[in-house]
N, C-alpha and C. Protein backbone atom coordinates (compact mmCIF):
# COMPACT_ATOMS: atom_id res chain seq x y z
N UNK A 1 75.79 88.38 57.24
CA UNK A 1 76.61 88.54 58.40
C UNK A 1 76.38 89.91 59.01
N UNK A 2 76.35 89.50 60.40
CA UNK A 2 76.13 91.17 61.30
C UNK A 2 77.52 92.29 61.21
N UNK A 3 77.10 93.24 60.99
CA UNK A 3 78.79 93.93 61.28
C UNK A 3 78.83 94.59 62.42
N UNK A 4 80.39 94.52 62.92
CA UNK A 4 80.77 94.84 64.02
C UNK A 4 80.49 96.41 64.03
N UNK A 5 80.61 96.43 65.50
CA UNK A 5 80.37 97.88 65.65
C UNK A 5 81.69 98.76 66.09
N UNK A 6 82.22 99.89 65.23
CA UNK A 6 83.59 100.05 65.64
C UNK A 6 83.45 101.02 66.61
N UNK A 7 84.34 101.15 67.63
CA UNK A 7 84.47 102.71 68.44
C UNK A 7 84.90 103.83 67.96
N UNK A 8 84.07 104.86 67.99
CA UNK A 8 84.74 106.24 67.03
C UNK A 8 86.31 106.35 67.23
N UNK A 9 86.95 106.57 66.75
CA UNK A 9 88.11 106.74 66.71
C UNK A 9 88.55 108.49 67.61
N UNK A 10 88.93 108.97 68.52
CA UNK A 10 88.83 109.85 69.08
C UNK A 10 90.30 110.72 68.24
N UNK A 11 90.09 111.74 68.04
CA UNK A 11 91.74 112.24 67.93
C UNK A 11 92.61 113.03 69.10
N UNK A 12 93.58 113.41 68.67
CA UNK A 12 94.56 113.61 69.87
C UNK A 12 94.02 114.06 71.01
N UNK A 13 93.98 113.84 72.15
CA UNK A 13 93.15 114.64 73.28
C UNK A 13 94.23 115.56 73.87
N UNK A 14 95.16 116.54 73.17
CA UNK A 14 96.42 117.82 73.76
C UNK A 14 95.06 118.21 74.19
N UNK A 15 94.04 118.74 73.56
CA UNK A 15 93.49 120.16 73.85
C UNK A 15 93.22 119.41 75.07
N UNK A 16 92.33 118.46 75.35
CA UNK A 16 91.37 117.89 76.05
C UNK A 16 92.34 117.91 77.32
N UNK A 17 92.83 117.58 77.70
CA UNK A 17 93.64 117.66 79.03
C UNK A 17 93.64 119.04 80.06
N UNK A 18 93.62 118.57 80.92
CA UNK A 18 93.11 120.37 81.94
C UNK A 18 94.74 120.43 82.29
N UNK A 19 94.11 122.21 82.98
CA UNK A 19 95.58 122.58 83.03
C UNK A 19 96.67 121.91 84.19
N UNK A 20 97.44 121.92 84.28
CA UNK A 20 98.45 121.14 85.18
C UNK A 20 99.10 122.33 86.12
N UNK A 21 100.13 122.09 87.37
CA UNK A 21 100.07 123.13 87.77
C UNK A 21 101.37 123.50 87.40
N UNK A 22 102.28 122.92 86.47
CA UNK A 22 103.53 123.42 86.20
C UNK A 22 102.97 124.56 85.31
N UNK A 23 101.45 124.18 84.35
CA UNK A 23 100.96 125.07 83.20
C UNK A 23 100.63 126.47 84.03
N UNK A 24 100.13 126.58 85.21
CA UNK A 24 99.74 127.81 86.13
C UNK A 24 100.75 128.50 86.60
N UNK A 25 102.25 127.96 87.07
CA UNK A 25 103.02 128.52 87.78
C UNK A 25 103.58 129.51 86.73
N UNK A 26 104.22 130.52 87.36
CA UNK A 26 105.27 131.27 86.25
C UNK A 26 106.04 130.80 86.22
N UNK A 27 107.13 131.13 85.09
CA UNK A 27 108.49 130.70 85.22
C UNK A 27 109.44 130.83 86.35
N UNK A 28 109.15 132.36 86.95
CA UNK A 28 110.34 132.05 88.41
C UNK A 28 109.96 131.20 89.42
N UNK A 29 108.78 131.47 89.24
CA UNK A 29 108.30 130.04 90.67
C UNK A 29 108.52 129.30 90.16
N UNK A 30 108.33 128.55 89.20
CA UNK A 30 108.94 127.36 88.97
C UNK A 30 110.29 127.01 88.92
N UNK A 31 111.36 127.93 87.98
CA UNK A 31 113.11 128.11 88.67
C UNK A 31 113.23 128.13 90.48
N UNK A 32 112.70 128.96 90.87
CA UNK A 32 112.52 128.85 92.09
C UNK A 32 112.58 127.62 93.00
N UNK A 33 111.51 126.98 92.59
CA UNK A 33 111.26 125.40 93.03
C UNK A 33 112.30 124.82 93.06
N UNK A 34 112.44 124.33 91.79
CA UNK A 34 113.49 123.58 90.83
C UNK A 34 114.94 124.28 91.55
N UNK A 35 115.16 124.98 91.58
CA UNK A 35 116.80 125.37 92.63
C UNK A 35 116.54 124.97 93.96
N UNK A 36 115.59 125.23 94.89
CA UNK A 36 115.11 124.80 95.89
C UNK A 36 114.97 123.25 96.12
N UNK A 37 114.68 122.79 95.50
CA UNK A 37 114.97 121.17 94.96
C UNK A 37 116.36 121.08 95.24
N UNK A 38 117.21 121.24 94.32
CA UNK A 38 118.26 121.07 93.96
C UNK A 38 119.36 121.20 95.44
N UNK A 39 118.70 122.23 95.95
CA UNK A 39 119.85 122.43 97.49
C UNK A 39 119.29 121.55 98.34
N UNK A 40 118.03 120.91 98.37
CA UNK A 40 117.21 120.20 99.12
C UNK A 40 118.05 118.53 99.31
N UNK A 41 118.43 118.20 97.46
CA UNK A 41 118.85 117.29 97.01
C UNK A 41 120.11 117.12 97.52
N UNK A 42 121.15 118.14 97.65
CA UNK A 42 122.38 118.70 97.89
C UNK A 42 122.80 118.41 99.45
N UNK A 43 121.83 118.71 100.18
CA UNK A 43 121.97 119.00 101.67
C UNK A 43 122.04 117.67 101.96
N UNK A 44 121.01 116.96 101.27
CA UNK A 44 120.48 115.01 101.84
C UNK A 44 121.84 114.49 101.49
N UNK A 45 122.61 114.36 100.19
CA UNK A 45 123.67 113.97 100.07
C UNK A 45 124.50 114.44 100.92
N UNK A 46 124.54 116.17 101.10
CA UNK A 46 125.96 116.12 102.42
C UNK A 46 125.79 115.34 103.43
N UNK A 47 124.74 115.19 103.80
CA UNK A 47 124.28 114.96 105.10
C UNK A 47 124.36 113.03 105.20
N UNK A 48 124.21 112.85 103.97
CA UNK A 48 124.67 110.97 104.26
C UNK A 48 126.11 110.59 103.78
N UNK A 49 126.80 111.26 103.29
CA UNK A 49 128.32 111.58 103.39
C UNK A 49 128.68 111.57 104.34
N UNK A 50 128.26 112.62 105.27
CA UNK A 50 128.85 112.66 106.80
C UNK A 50 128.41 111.40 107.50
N UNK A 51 127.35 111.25 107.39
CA UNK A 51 127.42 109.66 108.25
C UNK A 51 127.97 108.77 108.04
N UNK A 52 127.83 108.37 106.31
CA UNK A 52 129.22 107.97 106.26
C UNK A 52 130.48 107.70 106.67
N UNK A 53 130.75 109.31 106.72
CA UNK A 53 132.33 109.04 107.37
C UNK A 53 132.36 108.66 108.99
N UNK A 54 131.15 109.39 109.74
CA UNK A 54 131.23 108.52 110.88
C UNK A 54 131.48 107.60 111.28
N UNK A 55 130.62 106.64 110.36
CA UNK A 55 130.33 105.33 110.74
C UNK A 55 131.92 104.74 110.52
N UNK A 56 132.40 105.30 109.50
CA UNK A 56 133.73 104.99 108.69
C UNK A 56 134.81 105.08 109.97
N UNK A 57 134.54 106.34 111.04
CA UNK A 57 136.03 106.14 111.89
C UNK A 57 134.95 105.51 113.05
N UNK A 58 133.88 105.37 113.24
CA UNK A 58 133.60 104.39 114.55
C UNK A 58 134.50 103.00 114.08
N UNK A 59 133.87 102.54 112.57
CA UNK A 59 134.39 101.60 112.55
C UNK A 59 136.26 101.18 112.55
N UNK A 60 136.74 102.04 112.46
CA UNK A 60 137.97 101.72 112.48
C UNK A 60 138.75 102.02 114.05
N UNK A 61 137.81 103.64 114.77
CA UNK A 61 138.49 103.30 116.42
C UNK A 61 137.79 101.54 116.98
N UNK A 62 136.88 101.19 116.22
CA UNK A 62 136.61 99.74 117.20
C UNK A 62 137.47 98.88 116.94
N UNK A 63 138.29 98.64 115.45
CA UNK A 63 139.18 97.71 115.17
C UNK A 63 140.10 98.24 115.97
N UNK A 64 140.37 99.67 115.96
CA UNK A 64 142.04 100.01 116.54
C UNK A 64 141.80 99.25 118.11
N UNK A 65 140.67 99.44 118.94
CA UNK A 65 140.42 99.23 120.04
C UNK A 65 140.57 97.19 119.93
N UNK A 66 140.04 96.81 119.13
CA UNK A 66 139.86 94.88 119.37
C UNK A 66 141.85 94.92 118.92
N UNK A 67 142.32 96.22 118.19
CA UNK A 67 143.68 95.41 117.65
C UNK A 67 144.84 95.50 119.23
N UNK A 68 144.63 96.22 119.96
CA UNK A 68 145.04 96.76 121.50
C UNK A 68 144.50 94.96 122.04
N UNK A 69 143.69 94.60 122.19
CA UNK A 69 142.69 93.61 123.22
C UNK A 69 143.36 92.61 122.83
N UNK A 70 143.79 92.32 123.71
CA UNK A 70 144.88 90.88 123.30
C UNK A 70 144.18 89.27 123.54
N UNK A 71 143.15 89.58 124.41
CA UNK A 71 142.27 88.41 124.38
C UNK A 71 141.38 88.37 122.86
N UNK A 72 141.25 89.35 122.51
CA UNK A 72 140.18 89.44 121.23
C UNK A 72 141.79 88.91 120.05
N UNK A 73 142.79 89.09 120.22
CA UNK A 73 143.60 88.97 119.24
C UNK A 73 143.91 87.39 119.65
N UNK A 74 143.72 87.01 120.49
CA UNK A 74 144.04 85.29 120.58
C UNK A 74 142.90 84.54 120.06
N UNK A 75 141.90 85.11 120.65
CA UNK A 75 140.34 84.43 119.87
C UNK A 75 140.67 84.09 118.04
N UNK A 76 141.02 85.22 117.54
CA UNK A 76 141.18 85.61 116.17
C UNK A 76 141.98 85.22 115.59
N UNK A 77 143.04 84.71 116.01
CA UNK A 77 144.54 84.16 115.88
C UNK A 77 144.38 82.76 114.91
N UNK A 78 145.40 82.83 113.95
CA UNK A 78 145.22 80.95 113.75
C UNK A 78 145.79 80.50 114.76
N UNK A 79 145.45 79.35 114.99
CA UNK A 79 145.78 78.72 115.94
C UNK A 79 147.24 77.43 115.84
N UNK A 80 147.36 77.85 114.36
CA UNK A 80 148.62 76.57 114.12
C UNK A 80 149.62 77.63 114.22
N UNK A 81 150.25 76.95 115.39
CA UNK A 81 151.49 77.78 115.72
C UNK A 81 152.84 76.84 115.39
N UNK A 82 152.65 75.76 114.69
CA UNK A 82 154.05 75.17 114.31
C UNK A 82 154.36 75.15 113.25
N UNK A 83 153.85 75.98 112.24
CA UNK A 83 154.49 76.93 111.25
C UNK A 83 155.24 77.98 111.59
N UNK A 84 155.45 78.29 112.91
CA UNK A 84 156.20 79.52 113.54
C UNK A 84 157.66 79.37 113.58
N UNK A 85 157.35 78.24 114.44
CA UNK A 85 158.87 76.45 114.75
C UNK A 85 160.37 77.33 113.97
């Protein structure tokens, strides 16, 4: 019988890997970043909060406005009025 042929078995490749650029930066540039991030992250959330709440009182001056509109309140209305009786 023929024998198989195995693939060398390689060991850990740590060394083998090139440098990365977190490995180049210093530490304050990198804190740096990383806080800079963080207010980046900070600002996007305030900032869709507030629209949020926008959207939050458009939507409620439009109800206050359809709850005023008395044609929009008859449209909307049940219409069995002899449960009223």
């Amino acid at each position: 019988m023929a024998k198989k042929n195995k693939a060398p078995a390689r060991p850990a490749a740590a060394q083998d890997k090139p440098a990365t650029l977190k490995d180049l930066l210093s530490a304050d540039v990198l804190d740096k970043l990383k806080s800079q991030a963080n207010e980046l992250r900070e600002a996007e959330q305030q900032q869709q909060e507030k629209q949020r709440q926008q959207a939050e009182e458009a939507r409620k001056a439009e109800q206050k406005r359809k709850d005023n509109d008395f044609e929009y309140l008859l449209e909307n209305s049940n219409q069995d009025w002899k449960k009223y009786k």
